[in-house]
Protein backbone atom coordinates (compact mmCIF):
# COMPACT_ATOMS: atom_id res chain seq x y z
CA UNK A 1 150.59 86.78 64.33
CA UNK A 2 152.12 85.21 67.18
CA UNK A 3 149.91 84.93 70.78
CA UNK A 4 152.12 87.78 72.27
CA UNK A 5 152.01 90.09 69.35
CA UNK A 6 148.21 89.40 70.11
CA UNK A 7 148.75 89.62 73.73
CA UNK A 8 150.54 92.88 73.57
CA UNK A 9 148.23 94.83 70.81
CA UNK A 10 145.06 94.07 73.06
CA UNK A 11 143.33 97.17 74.14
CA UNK A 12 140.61 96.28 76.78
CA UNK A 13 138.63 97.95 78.60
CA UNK A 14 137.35 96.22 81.99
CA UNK A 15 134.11 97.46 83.38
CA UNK A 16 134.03 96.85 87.10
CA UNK A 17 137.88 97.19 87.27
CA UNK A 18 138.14 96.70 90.85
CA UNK A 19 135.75 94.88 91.77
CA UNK A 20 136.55 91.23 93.14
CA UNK A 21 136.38 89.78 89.60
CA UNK A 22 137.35 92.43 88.28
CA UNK A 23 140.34 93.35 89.67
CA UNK A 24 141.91 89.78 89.09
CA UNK A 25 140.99 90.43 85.25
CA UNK A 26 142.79 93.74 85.32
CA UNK A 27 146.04 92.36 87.06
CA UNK A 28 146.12 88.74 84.56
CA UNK A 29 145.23 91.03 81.46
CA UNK A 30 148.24 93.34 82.45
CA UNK A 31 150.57 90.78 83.01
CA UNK A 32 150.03 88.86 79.60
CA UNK A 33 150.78 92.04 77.82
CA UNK A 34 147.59 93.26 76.74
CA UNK A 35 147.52 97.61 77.50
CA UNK A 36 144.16 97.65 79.74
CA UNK A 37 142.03 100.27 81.41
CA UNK A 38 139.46 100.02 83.96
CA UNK A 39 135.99 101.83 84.26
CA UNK A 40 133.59 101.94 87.21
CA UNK A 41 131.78 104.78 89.63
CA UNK A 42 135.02 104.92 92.31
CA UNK A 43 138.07 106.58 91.07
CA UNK A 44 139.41 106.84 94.82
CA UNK A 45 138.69 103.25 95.21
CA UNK A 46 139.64 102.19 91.49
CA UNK A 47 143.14 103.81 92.76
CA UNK A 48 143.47 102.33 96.16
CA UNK A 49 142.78 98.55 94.54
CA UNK A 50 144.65 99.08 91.66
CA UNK A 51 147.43 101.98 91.83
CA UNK A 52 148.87 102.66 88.66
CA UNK A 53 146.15 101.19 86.19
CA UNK A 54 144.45 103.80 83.59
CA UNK A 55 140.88 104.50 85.11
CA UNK A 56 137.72 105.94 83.56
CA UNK A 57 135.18 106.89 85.11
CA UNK A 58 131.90 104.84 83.90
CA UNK A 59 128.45 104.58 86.07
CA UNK A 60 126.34 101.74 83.93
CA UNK A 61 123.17 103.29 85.28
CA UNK A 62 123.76 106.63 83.26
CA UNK A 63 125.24 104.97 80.27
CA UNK A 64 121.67 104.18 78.00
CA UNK A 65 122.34 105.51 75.14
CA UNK A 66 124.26 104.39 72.04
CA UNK A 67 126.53 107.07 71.87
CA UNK A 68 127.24 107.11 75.32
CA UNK A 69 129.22 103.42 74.46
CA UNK A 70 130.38 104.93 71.32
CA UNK A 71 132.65 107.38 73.46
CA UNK A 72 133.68 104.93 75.72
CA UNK A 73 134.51 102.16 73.75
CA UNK A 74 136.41 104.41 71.25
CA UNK A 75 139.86 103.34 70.88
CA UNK A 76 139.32 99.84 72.68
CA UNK A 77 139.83 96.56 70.89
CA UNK A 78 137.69 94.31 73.67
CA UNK A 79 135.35 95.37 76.49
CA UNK A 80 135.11 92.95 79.66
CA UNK A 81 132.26 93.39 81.52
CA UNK A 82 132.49 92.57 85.58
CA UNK A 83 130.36 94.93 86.23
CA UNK A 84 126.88 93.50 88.23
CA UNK A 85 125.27 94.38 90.65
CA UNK A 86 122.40 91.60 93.21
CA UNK A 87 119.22 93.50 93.78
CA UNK A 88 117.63 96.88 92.99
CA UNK A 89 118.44 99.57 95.98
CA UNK A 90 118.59 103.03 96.22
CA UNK A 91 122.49 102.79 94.46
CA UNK A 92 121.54 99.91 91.85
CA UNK A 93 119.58 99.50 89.01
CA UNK A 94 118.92 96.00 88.15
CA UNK A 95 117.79 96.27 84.95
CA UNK A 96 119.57 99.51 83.76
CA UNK A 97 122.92 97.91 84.75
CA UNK A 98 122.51 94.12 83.63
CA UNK A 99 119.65 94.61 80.25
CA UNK A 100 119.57 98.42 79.09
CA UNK A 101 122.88 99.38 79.18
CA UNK A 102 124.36 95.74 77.98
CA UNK A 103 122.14 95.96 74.85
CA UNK A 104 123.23 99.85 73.84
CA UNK A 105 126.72 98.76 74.73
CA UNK A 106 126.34 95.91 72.30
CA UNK A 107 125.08 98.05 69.29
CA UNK A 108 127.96 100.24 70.12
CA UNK A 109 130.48 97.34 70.66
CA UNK A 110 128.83 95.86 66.43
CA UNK A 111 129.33 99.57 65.24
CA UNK A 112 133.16 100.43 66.03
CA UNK A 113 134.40 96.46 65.64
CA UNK A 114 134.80 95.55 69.44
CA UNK A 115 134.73 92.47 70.78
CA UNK A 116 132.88 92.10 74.22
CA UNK A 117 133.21 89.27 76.93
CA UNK A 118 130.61 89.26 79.48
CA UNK A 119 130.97 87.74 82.67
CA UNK A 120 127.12 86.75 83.39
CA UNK A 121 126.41 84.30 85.97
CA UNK A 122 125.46 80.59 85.99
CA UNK A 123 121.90 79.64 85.49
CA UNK A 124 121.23 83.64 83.94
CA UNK A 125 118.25 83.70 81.99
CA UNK A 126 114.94 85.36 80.53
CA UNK A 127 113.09 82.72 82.55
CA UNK A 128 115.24 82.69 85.47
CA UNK A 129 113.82 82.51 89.22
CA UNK A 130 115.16 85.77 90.08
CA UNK A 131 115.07 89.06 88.70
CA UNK A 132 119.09 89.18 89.42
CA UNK A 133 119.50 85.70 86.86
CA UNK A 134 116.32 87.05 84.57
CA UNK A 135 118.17 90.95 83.88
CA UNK A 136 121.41 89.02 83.51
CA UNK A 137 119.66 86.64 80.34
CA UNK A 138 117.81 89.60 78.97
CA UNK A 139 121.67 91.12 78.56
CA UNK A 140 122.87 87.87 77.18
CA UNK A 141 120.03 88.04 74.93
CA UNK A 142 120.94 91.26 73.45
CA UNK A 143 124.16 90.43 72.83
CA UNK A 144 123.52 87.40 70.98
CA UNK A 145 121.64 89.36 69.02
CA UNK A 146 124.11 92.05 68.73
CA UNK A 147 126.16 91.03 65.71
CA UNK A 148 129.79 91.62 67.80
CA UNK A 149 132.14 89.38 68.67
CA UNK A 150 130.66 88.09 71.74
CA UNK A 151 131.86 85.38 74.91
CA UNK A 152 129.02 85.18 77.80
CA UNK A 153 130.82 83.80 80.54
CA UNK A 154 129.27 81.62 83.18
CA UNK A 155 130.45 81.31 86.58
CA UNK A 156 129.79 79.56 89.47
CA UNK A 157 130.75 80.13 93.00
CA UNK A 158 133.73 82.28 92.43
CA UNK A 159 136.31 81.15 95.13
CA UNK A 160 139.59 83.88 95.22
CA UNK A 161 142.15 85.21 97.79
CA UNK A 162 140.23 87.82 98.76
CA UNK A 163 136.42 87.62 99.48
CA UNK A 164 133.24 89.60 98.34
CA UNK A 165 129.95 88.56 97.90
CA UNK A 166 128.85 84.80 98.46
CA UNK A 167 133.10 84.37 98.66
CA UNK A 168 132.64 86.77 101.59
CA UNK A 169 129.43 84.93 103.22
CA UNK A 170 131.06 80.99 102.95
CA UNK A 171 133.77 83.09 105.11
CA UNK A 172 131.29 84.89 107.40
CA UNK A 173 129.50 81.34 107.90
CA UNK A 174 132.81 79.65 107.82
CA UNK A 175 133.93 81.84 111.00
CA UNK A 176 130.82 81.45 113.62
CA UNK A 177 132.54 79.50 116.26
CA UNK A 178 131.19 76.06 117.87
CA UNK A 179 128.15 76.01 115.79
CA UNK A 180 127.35 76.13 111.69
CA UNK A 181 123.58 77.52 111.40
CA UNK A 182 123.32 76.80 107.62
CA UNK A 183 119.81 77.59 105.54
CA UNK A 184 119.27 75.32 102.81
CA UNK A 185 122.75 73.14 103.10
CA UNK A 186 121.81 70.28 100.48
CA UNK A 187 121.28 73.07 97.46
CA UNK A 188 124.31 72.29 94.94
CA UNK A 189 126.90 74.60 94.19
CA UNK A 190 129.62 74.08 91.63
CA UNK A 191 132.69 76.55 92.35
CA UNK A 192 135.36 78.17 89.72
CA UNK A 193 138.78 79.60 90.90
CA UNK A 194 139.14 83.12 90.36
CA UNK A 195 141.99 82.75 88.60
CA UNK A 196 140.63 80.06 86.03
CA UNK A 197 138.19 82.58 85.15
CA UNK A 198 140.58 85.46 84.56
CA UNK A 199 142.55 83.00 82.62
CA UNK A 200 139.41 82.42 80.64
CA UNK A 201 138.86 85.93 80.27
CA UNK A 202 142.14 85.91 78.75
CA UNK A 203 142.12 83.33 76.59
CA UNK A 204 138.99 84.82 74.97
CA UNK A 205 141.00 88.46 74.47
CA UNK A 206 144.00 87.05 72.98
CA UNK A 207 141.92 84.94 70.09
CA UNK A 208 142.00 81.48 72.48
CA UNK A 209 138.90 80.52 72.73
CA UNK A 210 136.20 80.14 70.62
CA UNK A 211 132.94 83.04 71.06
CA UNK A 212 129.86 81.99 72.55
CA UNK A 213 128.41 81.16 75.92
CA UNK A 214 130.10 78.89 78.71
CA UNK A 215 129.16 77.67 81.91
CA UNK A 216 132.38 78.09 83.85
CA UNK A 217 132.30 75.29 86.86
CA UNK A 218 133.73 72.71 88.46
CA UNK A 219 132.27 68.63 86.98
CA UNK A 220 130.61 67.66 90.17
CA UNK A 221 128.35 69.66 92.50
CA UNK A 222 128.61 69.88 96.32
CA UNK A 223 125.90 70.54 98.76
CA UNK A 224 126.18 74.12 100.36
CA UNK A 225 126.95 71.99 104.06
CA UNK A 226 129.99 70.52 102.26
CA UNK A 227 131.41 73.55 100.53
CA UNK A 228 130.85 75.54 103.55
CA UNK A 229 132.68 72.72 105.98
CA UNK A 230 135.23 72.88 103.67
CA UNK A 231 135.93 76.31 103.90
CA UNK A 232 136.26 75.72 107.52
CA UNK A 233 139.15 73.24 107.40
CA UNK A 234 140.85 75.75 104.52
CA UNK A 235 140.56 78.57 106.97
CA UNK A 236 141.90 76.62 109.79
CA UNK A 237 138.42 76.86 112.02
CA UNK A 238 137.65 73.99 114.38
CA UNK A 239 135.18 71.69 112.79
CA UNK A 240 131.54 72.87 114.17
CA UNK A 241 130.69 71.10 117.23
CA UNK A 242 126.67 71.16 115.77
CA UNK A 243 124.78 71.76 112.65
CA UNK A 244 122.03 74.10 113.22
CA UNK A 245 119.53 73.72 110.67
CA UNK A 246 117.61 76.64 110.05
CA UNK A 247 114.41 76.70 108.22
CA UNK A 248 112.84 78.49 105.10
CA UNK A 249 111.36 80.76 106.98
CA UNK A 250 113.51 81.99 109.21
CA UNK A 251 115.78 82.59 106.34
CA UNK A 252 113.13 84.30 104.57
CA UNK A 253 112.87 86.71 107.50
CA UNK A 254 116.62 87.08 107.76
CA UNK A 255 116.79 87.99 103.96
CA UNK A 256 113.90 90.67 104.57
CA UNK A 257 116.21 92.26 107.05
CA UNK A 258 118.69 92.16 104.72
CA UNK A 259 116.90 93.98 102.26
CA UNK A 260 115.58 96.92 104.34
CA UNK A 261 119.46 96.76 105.07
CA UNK A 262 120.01 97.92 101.91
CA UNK A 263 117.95 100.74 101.56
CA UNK A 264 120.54 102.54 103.71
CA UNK A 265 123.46 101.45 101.38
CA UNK A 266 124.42 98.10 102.84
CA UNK A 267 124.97 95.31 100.83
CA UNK A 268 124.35 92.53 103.09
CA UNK A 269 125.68 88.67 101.68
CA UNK A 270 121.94 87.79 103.16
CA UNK A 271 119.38 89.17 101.14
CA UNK A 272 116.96 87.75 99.42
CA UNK A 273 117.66 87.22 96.24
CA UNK A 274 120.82 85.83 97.55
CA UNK A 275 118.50 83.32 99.49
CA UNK A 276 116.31 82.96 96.27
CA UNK A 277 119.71 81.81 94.29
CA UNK A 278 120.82 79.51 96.72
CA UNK A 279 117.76 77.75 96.97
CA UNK A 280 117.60 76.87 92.87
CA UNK A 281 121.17 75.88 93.40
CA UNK A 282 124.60 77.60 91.44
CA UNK A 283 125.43 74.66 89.04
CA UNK A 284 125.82 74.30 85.66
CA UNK A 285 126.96 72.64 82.30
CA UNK A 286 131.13 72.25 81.75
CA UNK A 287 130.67 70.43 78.64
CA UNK A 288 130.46 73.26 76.38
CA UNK A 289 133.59 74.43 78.01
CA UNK A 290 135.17 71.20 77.76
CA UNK A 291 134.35 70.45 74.28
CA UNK A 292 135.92 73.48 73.32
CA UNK A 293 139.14 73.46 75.19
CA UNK A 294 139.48 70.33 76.28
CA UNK A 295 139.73 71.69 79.55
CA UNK A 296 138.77 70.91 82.96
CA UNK A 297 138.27 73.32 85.83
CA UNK A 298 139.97 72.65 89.51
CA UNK A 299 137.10 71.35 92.19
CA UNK A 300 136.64 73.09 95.22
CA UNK A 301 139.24 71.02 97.05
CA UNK A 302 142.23 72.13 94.88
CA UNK A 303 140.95 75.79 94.39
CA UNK A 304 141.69 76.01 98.06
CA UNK A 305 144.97 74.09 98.13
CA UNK A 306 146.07 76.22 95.73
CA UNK A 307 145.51 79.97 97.79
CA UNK A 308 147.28 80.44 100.71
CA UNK A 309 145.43 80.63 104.28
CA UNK A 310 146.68 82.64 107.77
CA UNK A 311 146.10 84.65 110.41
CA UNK A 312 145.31 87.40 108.18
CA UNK A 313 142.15 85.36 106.35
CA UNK A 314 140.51 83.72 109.97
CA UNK A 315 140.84 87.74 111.21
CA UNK A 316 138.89 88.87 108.44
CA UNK A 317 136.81 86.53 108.37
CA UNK A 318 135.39 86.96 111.96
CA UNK A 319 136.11 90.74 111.86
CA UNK A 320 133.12 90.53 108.88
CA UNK A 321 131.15 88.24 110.89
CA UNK A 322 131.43 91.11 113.70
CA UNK A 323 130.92 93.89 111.89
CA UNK A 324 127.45 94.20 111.59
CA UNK A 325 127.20 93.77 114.88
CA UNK A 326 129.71 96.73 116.12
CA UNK A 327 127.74 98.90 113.98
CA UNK A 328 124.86 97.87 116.07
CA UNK A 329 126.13 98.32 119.37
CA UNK A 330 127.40 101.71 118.38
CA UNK A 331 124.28 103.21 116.83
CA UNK A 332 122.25 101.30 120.02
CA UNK A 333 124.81 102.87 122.32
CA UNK A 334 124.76 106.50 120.94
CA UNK A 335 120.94 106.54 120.78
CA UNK A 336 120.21 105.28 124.47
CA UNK A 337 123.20 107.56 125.36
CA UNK A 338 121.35 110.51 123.74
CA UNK A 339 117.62 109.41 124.97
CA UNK A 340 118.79 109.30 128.60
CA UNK A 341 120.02 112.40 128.61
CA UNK A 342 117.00 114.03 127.48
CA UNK A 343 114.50 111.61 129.69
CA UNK A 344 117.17 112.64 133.06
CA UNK A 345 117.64 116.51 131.98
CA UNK A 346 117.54 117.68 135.39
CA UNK A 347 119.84 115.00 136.87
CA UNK A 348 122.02 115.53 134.06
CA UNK A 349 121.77 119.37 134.41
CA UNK A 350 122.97 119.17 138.08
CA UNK A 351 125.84 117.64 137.69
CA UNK A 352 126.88 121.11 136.14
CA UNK A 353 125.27 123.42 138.51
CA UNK A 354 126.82 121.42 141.52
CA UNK A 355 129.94 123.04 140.05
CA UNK A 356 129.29 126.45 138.99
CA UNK A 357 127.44 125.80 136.17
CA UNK A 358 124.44 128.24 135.45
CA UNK A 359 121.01 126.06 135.67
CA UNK A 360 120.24 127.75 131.55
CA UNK A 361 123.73 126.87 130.09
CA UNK A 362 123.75 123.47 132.13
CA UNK A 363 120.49 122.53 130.63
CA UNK A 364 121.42 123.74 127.17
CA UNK A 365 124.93 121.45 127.22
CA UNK A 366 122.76 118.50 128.26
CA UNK A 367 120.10 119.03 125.35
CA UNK A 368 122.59 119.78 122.86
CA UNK A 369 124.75 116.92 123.09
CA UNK A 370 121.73 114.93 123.73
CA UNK A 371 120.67 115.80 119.89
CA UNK A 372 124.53 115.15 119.26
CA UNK A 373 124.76 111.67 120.68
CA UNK A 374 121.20 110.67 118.49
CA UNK A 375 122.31 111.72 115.74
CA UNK A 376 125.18 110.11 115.94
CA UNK A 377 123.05 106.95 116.76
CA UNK A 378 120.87 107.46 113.55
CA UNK A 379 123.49 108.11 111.15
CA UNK A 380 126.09 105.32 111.27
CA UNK A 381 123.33 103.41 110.24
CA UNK A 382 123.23 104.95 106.98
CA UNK A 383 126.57 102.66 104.93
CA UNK A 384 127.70 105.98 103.44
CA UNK A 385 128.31 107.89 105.92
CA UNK A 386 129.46 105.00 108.70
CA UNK A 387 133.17 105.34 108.45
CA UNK A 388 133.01 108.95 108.90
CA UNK A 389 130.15 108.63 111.77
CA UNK A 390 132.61 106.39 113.51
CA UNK A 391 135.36 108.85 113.60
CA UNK A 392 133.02 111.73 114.13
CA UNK A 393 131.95 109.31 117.52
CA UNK A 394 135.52 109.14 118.13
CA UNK A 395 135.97 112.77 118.56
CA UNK A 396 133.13 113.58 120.36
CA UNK A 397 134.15 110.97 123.04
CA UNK A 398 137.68 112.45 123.29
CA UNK A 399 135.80 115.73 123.51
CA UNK A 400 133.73 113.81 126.39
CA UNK A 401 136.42 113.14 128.33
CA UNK A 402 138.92 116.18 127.73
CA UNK A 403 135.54 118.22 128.68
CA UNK A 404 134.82 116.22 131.75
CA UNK A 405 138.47 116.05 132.97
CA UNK A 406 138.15 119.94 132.79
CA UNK A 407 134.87 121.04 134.61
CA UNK A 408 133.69 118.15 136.42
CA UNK A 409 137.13 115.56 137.20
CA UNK A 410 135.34 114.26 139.93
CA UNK A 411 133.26 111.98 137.42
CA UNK A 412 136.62 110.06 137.36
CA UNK A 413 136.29 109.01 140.63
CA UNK A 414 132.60 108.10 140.33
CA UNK A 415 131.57 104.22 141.60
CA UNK A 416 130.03 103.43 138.31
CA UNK A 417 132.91 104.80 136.34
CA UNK A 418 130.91 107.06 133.61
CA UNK A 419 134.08 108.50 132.16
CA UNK A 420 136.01 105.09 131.82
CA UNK A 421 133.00 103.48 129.94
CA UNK A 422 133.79 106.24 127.70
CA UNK A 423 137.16 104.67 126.68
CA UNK A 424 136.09 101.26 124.89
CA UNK A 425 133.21 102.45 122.93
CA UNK A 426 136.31 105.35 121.56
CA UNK A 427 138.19 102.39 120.60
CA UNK A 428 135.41 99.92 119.49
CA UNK A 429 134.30 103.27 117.08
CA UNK A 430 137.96 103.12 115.92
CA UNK A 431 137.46 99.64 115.10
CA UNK A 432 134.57 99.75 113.72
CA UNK A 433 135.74 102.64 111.25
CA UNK A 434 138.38 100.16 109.85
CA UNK A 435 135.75 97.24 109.22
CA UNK A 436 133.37 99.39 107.13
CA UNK A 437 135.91 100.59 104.62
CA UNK A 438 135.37 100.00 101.29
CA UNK A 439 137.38 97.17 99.52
């Protein structure tokens, strides 16, 4: 059978479809030939990252059971598995996502004849540092043991077009002007293009390549300073003026933050098992690879001479370095907004009364949208409900303004301009909406 007959009769399923790995799997798999479908929790987003690819919906957390993969799988040739997840929060599952649902996948995968490639990480296993690396081997593990047709795939620092994950903080890092703080800049990181692994992927679906596990990096490490100045000069950033060092503990505390972070949803680049990986170092073995193929993968310096870099990459990379902190100044703004108007009441109050007001339904506008403006405050901290927080701030501080204009239009003319302060944190809660969507 010829490699496009191959090609072409391929029926793969991708789990994680649109994710950042993901999605480049989807688009090479499509484009050889092979008929492919993705799975994940997001149909909306699965739609909006790749529009006109077969989607089904799959959460790994719920799928346990044997015959939950029997359904799925049904009709497939090959799964792919992107799917991963860094720590346990209140939306991932560690080990339900990376060990018990990889093993009943497996047995299904032996049962109905399909082939599985798993795209692990470098440096997963049982004995690992972190629970991330050690529920990542345990999966490994059970396919091995599986009896399917199995490729574990090993990748370093994934380095694509677009960023996510430790992509996404190199870029965050990459964009802090003048300065580089930098934790732990002489641990070693080997990289992989994004589009040498989907090229791996599809070598391994079309028959290429040989099962079995592979550490997918470049030959020779770099220290995290290097790869990180690097993606400076690819981004088109100003060397940094000064290397702040900063120290194990501070990070520690950073990667804390991070963590209580994401209890409310956010996945921050920072936390700590992020920290945790760093510090053992993402590096690994290419001979296996090599031996096999007789290929070698692209270092760091060609991966980047090989994507294209703009306007459009330096703005998103300093619009996610100032993200977090618009969220911030919007939550801090709303809630001192909404705390000042209950602590001044009767100030407050008599700005209505001085114009008609009655002193009840004065004082009852003032403690309402008091409440209002905290809650406001509160919930855009929560990373589910933040985009539509921002807009609901948006409307409230047209409603502001159209309100003021209408009973009280002298505030316009006030010294300390409380109505045109109104007008930047409308637009910066615009802004903000736009740099907490989704990928």
């Amino acid at each position: 059978m010829t490699k496009e007959k191959r090609q072409t009769a391929a029926r793969v399923l991708v789990l994680g479809g649109y994710g950042f790995i993901g999605a480049a799997v989807v688009r090479t798999l499509r484009s050889s030939g092979c008929e492919v479908c993705a799975a994940g929790r997001d149909d909306r987003l699965a739609a909006r990252v790749l529009p006109g690819v077969g989607f089904v919906r799959a959460d790994l957390r719920h799928l346990q059971a044997v015959s939950d993969w029997q359904d799925l799988l049904a009709g497939f040739d090959i799964v792919v598995n992107c799917a991963g997840v860094l720590q346990d929060s209140p939306d991932d599952d560690l080990s339900a996502v990376h060990h018990s649902a990889v093993a009943a996948m497996a047995q299904a995968a032996e049962q109905l004849g399909v082939g599985v490639v798993q795209v692990s990480a470098v440096g997963a296993a049982k004995t690992a540092a972190t629970e991330f690396l050690r529920s990542k081997g345990r999966g490994d593990a059970e396919l091995n043991q599986s009896g399917a047709k199995v490729w574990i795939l090993r990748p370093g620092l994934v380095i694509g077009q677009g960023a996510y994950g430790g992509t996404g903080l190199l870029r965050m890092l990459a964009a802090i002007p003048w300065v580089q703080p930098l934790a732990m800049g002489q641990a070693p990181v080997q990289s992989l293009a994004l589009a040498d692994l989907a090229q791996v992927v599809e070598a391994a679906v079309v028959g290429d390549l040989p099962p079995g596990g592979y550490d997918l990096v470049e030959d020779n490490a770099q220290t995290l300073k290097e790869v990180v100045a690097e993606t400076r000069n690819w981004l088109g950033f100003a060397p940094a003026r000064v290397i702040l060092p900063v120290p194990a503990w501070l990070a520690k505390i950073v990667g804390r933050l991070a963590d209580q972070l994401g209890r409310l949803g956010w996945r921050a680049p920072l936390r700590s098992t992020a920290l945790q990986v760093l510090e053992q170092g993402i590096s690994g073995d290419p001979l296996p690879y090599r031996r096999a193929t007789g290929q070698v993968f692209q270092p760091l310096g060609q991966i980047y001479a090989g994507l294209r870099t703009g306007q459009e990459q330096r703005l998103a990379a300093r619009m996610a370095l100032m993200m977090p902190l618009s969220v911030a100044v919007l939550s801090l703004f709303w809630l001192l907004s909404g705390l000042v108007g209950l602590w001044q009441i009767g100030s407050a109050a008599a700005v209505l009364t001085d114009v008609g007001w009655p002193q009840w339904a004065a004082m009852s506008s003032v403690a309402l949208w008091s409440l209002v403006d905290l809650s406001l405050g509160v919930a855009i901290l929560w990373r589910r409900w933040a985009a539509s927080v921002c807009l609901a701030m948006a409307a409230v501080s047209v409603f502001y303004l159209a309100a003021s204009t209408v009973f009280v239009p002298s505030l316009w003319a006030d010294p300390l301009g409380p109505l045109v302060k109104v007008l930047p944190t409308l637009v910066l809660a615009l802004i903000t909406h736009q740099l907490v969507q989704s990928r």
